[in-house]
PDB file of N, CA and C in Angstrom:
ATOM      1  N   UNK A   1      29.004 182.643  36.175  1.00  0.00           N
ATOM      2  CA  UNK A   1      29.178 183.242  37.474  1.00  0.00           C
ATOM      3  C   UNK A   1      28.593 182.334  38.560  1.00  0.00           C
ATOM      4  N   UNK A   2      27.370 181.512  38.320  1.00  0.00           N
ATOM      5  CA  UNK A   2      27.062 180.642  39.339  1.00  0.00           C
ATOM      6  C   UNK A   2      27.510 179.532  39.210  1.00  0.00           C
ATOM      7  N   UNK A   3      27.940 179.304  38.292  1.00  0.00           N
ATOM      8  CA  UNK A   3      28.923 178.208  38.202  1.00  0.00           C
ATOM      9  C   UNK A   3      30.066 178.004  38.555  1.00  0.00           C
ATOM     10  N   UNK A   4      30.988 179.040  38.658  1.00  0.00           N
ATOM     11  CA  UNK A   4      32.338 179.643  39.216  1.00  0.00           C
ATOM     12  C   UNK A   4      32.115 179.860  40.731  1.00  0.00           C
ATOM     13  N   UNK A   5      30.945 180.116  41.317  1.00  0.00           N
ATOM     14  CA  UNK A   5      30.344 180.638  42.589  1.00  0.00           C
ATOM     15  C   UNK A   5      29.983 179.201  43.501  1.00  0.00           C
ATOM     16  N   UNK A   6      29.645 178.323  42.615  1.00  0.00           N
ATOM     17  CA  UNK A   6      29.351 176.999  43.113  1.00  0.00           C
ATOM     18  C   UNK A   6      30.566 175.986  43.596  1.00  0.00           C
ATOM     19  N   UNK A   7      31.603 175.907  42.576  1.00  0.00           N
ATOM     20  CA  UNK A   7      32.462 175.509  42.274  1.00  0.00           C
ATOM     21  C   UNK A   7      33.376 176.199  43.508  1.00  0.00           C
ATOM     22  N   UNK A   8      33.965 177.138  43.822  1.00  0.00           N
ATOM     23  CA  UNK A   8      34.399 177.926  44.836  1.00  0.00           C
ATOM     24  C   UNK A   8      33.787 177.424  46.475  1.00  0.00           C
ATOM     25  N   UNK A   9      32.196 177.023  46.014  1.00  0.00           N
ATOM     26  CA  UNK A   9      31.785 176.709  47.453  1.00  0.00           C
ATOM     27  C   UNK A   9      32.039 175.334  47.918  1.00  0.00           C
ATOM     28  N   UNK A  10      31.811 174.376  46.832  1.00  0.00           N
ATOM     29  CA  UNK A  10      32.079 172.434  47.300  1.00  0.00           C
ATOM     30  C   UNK A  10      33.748 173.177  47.413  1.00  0.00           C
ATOM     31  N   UNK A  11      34.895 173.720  46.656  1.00  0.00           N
ATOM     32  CA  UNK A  11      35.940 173.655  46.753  1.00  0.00           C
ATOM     33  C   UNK A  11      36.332 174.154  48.731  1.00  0.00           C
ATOM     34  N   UNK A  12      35.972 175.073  49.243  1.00  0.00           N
ATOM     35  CA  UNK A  12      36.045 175.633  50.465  1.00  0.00           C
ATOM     36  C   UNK A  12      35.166 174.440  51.403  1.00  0.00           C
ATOM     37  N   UNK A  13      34.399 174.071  50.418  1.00  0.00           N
ATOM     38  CA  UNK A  13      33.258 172.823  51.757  1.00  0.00           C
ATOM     39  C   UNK A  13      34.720 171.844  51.906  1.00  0.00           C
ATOM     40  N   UNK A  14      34.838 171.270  50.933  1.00  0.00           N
ATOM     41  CA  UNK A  14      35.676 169.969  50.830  1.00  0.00           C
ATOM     42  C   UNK A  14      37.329 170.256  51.685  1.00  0.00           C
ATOM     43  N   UNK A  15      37.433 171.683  52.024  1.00  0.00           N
ATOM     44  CA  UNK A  15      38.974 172.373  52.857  1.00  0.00           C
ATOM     45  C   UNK A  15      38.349 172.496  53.777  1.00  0.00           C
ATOM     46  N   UNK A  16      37.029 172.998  54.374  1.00  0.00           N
ATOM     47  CA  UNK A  16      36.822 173.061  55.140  1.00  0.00           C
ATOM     48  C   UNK A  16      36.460 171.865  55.899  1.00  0.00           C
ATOM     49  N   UNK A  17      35.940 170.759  55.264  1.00  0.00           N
ATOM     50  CA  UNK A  17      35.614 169.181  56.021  1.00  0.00           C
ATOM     51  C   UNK A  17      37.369 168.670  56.341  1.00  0.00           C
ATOM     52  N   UNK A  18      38.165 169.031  55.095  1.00  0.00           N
ATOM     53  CA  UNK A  18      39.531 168.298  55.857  1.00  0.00           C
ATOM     54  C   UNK A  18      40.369 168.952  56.733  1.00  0.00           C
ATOM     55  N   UNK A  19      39.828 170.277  56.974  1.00  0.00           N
ATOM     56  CA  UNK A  19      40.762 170.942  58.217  1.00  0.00           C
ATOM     57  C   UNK A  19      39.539 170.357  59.363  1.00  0.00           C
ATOM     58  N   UNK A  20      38.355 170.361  59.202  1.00  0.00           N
ATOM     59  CA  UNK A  20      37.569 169.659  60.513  1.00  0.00           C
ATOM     60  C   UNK A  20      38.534 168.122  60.859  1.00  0.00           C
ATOM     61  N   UNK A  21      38.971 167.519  60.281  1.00  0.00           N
ATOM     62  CA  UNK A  21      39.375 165.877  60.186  1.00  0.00           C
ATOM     63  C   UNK A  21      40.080 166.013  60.844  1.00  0.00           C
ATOM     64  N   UNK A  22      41.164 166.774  60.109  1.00  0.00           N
ATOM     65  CA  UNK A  22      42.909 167.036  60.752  1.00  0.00           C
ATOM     66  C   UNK A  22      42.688 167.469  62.292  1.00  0.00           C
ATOM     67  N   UNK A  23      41.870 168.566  62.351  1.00  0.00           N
ATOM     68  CA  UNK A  23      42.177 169.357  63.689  1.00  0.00           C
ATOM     69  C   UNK A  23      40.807 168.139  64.348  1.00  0.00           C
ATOM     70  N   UNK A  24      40.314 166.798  64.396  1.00  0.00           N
ATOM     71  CA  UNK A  24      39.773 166.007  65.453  1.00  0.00           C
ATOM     72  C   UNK A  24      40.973 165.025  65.075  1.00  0.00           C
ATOM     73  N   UNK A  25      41.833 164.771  64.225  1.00  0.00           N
ATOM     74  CA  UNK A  25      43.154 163.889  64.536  1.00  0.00           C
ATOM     75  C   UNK A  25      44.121 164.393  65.490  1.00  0.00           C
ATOM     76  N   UNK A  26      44.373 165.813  65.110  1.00  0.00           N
ATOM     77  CA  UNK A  26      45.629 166.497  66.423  1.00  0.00           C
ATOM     78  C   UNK A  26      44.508 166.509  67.516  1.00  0.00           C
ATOM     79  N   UNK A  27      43.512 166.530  68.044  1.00  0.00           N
ATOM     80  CA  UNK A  27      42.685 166.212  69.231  1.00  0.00           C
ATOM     81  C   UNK A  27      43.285 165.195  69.816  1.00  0.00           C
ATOM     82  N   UNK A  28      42.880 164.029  68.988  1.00  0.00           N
ATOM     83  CA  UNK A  28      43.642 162.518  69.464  1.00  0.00           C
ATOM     84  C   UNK A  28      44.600 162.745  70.018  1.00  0.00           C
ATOM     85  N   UNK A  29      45.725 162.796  68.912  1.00  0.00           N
ATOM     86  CA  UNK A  29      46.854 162.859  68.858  1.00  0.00           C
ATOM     87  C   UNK A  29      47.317 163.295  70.368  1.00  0.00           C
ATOM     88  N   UNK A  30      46.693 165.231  70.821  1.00  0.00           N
ATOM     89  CA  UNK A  30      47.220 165.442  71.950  1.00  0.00           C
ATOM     90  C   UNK A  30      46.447 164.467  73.490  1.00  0.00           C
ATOM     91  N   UNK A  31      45.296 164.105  73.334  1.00  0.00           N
ATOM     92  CA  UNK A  31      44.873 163.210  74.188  1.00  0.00           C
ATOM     93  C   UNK A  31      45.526 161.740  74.252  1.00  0.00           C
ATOM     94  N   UNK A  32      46.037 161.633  73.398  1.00  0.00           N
ATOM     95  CA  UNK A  32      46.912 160.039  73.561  1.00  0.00           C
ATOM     96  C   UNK A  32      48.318 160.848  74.179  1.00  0.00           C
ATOM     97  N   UNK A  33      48.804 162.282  73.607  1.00  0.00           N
ATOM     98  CA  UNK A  33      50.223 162.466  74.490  1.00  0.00           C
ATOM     99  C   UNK A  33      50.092 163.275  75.817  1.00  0.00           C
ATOM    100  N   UNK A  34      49.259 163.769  75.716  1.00  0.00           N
ATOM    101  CA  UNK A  34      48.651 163.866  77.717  1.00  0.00           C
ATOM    102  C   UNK A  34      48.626 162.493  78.146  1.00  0.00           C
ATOM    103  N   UNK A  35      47.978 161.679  77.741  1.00  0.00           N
ATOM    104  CA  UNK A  35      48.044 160.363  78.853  1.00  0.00           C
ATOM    105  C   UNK A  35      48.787 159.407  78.889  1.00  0.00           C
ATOM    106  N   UNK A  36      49.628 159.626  77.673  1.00  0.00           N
ATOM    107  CA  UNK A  36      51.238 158.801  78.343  1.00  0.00           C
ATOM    108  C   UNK A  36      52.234 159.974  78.551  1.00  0.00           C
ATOM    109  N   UNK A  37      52.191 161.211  78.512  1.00  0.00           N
ATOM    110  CA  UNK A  37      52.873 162.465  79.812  1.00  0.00           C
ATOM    111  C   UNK A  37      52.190 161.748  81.371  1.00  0.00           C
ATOM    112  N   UNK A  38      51.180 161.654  81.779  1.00  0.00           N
ATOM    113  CA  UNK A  38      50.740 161.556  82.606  1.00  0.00           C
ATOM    114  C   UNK A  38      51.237 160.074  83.518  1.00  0.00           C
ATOM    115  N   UNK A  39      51.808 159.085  82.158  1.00  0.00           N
ATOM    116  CA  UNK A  39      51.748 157.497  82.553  1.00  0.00           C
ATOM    117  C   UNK A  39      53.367 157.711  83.002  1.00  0.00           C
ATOM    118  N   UNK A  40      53.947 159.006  82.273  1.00  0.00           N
ATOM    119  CA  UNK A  40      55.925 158.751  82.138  1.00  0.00           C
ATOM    120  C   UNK A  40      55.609 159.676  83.809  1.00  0.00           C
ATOM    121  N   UNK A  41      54.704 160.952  84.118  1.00  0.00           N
ATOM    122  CA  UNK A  41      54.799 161.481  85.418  1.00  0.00           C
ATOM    123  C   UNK A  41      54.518 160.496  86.775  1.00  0.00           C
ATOM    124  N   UNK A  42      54.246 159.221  86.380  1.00  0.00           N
ATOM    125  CA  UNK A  42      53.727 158.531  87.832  1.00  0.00           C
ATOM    126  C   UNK A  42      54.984 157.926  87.496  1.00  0.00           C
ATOM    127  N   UNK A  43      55.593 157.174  86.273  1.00  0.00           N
ATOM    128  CA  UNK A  43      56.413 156.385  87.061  1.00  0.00           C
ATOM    129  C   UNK A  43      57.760 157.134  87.630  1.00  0.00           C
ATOM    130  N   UNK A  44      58.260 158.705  87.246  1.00  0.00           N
ATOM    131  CA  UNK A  44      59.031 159.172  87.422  1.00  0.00           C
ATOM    132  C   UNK A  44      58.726 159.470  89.103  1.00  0.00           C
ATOM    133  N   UNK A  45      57.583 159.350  89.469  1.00  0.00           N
ATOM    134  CA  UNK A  45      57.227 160.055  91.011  1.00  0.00           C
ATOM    135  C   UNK A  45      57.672 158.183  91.269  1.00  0.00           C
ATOM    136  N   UNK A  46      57.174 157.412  91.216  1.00  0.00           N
ATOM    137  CA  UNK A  46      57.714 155.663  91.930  1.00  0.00           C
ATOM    138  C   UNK A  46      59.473 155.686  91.964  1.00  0.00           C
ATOM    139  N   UNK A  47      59.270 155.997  90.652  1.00  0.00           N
ATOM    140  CA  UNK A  47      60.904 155.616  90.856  1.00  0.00           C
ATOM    141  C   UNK A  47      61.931 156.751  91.979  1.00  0.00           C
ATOM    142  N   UNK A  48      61.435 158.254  91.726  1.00  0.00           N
ATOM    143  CA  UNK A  48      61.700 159.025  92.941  1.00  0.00           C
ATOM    144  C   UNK A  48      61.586 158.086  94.485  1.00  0.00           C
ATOM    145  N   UNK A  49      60.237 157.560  94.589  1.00  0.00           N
ATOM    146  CA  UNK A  49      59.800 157.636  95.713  1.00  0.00           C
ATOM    147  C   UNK A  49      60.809 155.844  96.205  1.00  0.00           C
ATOM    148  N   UNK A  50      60.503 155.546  95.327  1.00  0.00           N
ATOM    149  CA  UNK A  50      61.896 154.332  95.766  1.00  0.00           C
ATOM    150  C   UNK A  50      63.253 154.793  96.014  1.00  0.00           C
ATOM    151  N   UNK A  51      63.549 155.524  95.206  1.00  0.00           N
ATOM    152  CA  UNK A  51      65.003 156.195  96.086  1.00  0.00           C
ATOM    153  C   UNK A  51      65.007 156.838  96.881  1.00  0.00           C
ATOM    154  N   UNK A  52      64.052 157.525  97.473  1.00  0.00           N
ATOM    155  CA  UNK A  52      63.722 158.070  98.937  1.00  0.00           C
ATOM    156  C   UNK A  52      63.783 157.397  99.451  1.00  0.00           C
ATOM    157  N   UNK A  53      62.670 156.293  99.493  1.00  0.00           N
ATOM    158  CA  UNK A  53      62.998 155.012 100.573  1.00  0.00           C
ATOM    159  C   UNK A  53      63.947 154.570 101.171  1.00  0.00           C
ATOM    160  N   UNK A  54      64.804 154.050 100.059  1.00  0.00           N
ATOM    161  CA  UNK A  54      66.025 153.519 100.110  1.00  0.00           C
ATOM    162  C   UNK A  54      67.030 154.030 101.181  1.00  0.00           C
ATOM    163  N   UNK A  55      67.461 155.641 100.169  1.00  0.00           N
ATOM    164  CA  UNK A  55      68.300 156.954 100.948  1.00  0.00           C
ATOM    165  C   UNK A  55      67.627 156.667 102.165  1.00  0.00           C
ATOM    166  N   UNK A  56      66.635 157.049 102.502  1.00  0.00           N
ATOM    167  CA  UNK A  56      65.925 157.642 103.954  1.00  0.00           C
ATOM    168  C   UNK A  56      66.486 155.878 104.685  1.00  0.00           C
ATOM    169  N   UNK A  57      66.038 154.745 104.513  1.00  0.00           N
ATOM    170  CA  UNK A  57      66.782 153.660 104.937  1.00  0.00           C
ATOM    171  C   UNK A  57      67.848 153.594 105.328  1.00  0.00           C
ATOM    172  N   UNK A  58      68.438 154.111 104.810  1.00  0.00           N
ATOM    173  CA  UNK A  58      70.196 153.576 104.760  1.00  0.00           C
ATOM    174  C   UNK A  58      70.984 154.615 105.515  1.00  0.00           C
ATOM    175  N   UNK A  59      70.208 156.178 105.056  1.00  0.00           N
ATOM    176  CA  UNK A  59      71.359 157.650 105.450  1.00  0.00           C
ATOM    177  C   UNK A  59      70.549 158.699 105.661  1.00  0.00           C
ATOM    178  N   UNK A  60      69.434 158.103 106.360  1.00  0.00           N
ATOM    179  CA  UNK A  60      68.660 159.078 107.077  1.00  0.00           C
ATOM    180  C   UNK A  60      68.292 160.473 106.158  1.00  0.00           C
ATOM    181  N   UNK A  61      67.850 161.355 106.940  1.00  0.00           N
ATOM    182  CA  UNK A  61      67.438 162.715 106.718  1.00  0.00           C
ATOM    183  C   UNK A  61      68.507 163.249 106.263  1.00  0.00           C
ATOM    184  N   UNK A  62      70.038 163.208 106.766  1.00  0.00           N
ATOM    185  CA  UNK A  62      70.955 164.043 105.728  1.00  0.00           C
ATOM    186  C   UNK A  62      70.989 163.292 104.410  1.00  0.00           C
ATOM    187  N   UNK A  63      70.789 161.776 104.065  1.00  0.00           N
ATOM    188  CA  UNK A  63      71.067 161.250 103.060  1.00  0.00           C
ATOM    189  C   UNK A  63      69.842 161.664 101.800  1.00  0.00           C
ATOM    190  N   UNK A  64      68.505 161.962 102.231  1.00  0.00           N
ATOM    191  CA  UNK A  64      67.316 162.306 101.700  1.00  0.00           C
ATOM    192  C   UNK A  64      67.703 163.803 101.431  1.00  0.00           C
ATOM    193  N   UNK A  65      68.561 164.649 102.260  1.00  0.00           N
ATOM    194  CA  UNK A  65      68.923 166.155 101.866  1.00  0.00           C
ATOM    195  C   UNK A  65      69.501 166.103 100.937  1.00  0.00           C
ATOM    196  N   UNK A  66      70.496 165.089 100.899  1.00  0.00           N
ATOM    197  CA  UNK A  66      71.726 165.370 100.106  1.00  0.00           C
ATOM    198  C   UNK A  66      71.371 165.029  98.537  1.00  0.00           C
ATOM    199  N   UNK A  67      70.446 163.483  98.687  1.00  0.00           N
ATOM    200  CA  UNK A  67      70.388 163.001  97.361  1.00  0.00           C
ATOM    201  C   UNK A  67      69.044 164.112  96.390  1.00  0.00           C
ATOM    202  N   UNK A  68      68.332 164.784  97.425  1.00  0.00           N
ATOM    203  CA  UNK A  68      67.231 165.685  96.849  1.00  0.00           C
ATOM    204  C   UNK A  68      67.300 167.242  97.265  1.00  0.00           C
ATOM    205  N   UNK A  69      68.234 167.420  97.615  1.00  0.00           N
ATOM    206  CA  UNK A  69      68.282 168.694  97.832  1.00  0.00           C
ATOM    207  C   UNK A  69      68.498 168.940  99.471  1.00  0.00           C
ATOM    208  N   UNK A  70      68.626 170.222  99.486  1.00  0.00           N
ATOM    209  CA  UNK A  70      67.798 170.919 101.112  1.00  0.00           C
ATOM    210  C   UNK A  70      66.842 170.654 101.582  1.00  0.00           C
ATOM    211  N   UNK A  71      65.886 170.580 100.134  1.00  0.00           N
ATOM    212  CA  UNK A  71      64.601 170.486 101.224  1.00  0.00           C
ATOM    213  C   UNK A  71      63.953 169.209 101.218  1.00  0.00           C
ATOM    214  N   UNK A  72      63.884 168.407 100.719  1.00  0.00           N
ATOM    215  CA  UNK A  72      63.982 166.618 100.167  1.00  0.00           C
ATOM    216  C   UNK A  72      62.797 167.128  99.410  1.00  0.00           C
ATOM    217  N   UNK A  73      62.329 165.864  99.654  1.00  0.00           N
ATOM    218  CA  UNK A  73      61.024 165.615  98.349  1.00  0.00           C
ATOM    219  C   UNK A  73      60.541 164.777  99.232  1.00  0.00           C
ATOM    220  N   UNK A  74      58.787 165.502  99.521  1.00  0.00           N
ATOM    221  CA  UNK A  74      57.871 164.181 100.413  1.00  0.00           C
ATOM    222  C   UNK A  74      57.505 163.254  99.693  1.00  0.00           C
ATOM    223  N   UNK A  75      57.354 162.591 100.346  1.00  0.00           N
ATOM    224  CA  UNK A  75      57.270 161.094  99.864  1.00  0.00           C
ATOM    225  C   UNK A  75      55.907 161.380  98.676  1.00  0.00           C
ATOM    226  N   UNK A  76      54.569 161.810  99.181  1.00  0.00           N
ATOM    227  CA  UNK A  76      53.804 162.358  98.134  1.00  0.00           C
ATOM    228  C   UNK A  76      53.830 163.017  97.070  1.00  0.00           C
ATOM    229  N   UNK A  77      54.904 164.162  96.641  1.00  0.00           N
ATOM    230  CA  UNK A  77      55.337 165.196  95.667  1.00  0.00           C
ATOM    231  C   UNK A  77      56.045 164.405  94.391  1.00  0.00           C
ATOM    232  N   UNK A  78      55.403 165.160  93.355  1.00  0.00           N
ATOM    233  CA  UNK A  78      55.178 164.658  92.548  1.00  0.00           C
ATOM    234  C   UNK A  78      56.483 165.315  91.921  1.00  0.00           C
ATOM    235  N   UNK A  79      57.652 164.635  90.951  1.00  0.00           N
ATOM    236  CA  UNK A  79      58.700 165.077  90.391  1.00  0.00           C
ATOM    237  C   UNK A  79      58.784 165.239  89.098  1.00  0.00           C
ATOM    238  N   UNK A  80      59.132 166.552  88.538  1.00  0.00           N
ATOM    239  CA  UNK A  80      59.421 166.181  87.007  1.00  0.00           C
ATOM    240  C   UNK A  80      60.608 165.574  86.504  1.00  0.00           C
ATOM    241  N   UNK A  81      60.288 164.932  85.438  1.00  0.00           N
ATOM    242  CA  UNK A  81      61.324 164.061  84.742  1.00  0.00           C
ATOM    243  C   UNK A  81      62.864 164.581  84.549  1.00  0.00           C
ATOM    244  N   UNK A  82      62.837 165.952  84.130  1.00  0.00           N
ATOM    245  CA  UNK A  82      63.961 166.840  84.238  1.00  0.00           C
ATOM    246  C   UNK A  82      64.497 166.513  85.480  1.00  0.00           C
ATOM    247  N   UNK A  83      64.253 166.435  86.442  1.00  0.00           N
ATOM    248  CA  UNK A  83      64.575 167.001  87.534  1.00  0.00           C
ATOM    249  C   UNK A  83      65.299 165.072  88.283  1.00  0.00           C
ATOM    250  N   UNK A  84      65.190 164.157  87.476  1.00  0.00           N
ATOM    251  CA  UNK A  84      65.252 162.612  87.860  1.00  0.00           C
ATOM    252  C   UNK A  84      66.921 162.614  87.238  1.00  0.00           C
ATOM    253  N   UNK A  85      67.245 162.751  86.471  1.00  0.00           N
ATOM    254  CA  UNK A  85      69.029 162.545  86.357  1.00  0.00           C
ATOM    255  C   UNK A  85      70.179 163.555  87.183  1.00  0.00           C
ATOM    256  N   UNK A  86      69.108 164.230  87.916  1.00  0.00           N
ATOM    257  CA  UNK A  86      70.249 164.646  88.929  1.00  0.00           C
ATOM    258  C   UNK A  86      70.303 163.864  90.176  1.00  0.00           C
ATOM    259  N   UNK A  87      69.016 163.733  90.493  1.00  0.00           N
ATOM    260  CA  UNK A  87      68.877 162.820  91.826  1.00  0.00           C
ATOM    261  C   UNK A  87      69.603 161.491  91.949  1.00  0.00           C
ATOM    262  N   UNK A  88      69.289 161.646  90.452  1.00  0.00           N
ATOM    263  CA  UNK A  88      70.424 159.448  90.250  1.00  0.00           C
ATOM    264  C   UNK A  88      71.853 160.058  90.285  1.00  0.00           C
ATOM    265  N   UNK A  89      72.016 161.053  89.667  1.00  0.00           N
ATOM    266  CA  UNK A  89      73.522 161.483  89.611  1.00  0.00           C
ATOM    267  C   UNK A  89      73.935 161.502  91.644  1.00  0.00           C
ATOM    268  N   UNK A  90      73.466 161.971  92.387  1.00  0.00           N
ATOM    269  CA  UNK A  90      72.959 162.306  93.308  1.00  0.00           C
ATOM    270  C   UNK A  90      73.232 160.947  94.140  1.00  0.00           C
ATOM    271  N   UNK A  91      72.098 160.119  94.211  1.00  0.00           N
ATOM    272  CA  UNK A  91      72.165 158.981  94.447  1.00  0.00           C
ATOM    273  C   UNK A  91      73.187 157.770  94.249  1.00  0.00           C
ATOM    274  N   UNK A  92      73.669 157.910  93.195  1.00  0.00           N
ATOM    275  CA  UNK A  92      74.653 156.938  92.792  1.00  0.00           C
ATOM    276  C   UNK A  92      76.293 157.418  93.558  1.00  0.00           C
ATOM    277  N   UNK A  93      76.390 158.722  93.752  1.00  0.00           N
ATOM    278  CA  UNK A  93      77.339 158.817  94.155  1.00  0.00           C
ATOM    279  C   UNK A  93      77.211 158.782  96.018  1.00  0.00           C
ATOM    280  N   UNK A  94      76.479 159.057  96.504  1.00  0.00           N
ATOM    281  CA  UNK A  94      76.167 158.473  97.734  1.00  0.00           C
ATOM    282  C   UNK A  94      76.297 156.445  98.055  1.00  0.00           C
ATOM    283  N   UNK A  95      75.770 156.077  97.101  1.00  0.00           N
ATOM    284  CA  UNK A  95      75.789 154.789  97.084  1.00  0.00           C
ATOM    285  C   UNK A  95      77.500 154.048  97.027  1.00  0.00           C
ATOM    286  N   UNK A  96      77.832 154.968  95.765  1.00  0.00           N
ATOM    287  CA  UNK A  96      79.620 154.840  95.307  1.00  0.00           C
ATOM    288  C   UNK A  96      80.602 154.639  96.388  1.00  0.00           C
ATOM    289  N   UNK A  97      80.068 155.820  97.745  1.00  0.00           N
ATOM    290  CA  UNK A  97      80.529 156.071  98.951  1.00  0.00           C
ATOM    291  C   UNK A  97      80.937 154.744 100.033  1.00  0.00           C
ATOM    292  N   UNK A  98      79.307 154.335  99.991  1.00  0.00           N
ATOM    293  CA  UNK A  98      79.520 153.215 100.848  1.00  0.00           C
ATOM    294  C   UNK A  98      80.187 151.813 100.505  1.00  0.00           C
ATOM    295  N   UNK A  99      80.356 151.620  99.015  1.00  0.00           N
ATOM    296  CA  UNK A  99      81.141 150.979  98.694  1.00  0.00           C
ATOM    297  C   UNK A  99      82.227 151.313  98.355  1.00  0.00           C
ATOM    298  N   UNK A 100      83.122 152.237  98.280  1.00  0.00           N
ATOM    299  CA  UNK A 100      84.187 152.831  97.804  1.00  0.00           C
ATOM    300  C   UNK A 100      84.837 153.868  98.771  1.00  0.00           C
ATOM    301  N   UNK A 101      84.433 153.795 100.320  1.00  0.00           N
ATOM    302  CA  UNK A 101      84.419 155.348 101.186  1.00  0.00           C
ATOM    303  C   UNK A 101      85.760 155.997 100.637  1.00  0.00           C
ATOM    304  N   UNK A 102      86.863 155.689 100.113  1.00  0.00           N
ATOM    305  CA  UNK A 102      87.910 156.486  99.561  1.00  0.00           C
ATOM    306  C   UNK A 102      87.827 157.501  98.661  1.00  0.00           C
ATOM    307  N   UNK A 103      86.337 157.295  97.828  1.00  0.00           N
ATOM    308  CA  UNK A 103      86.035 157.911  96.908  1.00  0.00           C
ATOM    309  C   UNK A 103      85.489 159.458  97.418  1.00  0.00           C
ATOM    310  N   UNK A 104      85.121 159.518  99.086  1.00  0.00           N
ATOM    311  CA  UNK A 104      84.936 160.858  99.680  1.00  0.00           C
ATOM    312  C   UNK A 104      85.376 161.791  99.581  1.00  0.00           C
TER     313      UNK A 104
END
């Protein structure tokens, strides 16, 4: 019985040290994918904020409406990634325009 009792306890020590391991590896794990989420959210806000530029350059305030909406996107606001293949969809066909105006 204390032998069976012992045996039961290194067995639960030794599950219990490798669920400690595992769950400080998924720690990592999510701290390395927070901070390249964080590295893919800046460049998705640059690359936004360069096509603002651009738009706002070229086609003004309706062109910044059109390629981002109604209400644009300030130059500061931060964009999610979802939300970046419409703006190019967006953008590219504004661009299509000025080289193609038939395409209106």
């Amino acid at each position: 019985s204390t032998l069976f009792k012992s045996e039961v306890e290194s067995l639960f020590g030794k599950e219990k040290e490798t669920a400690q391991d595992e769950l400080a590896r998924l720690r990592e794990r999510q701290q390395t994918l927070e901070a390249e989420l964080a590295l893919e959210r800046v460049e998705v806000a640059a690359a936004a904020a360069s096509i603002r530029a651009f738009v706002a350059e070229r086609r003004g305030d309706e062109g910044v409406a059109r390629v981002f909406g109604s209400e644009g996107l300030g130059s500061n606001e931060s964009l999610p990634a979802s939300e970046l293949r419409p703006i190019l969809g967006s953008f590219l066909a504004t661009c299509s325009e000025e080289v193609r105006p038939e395409l209106v």
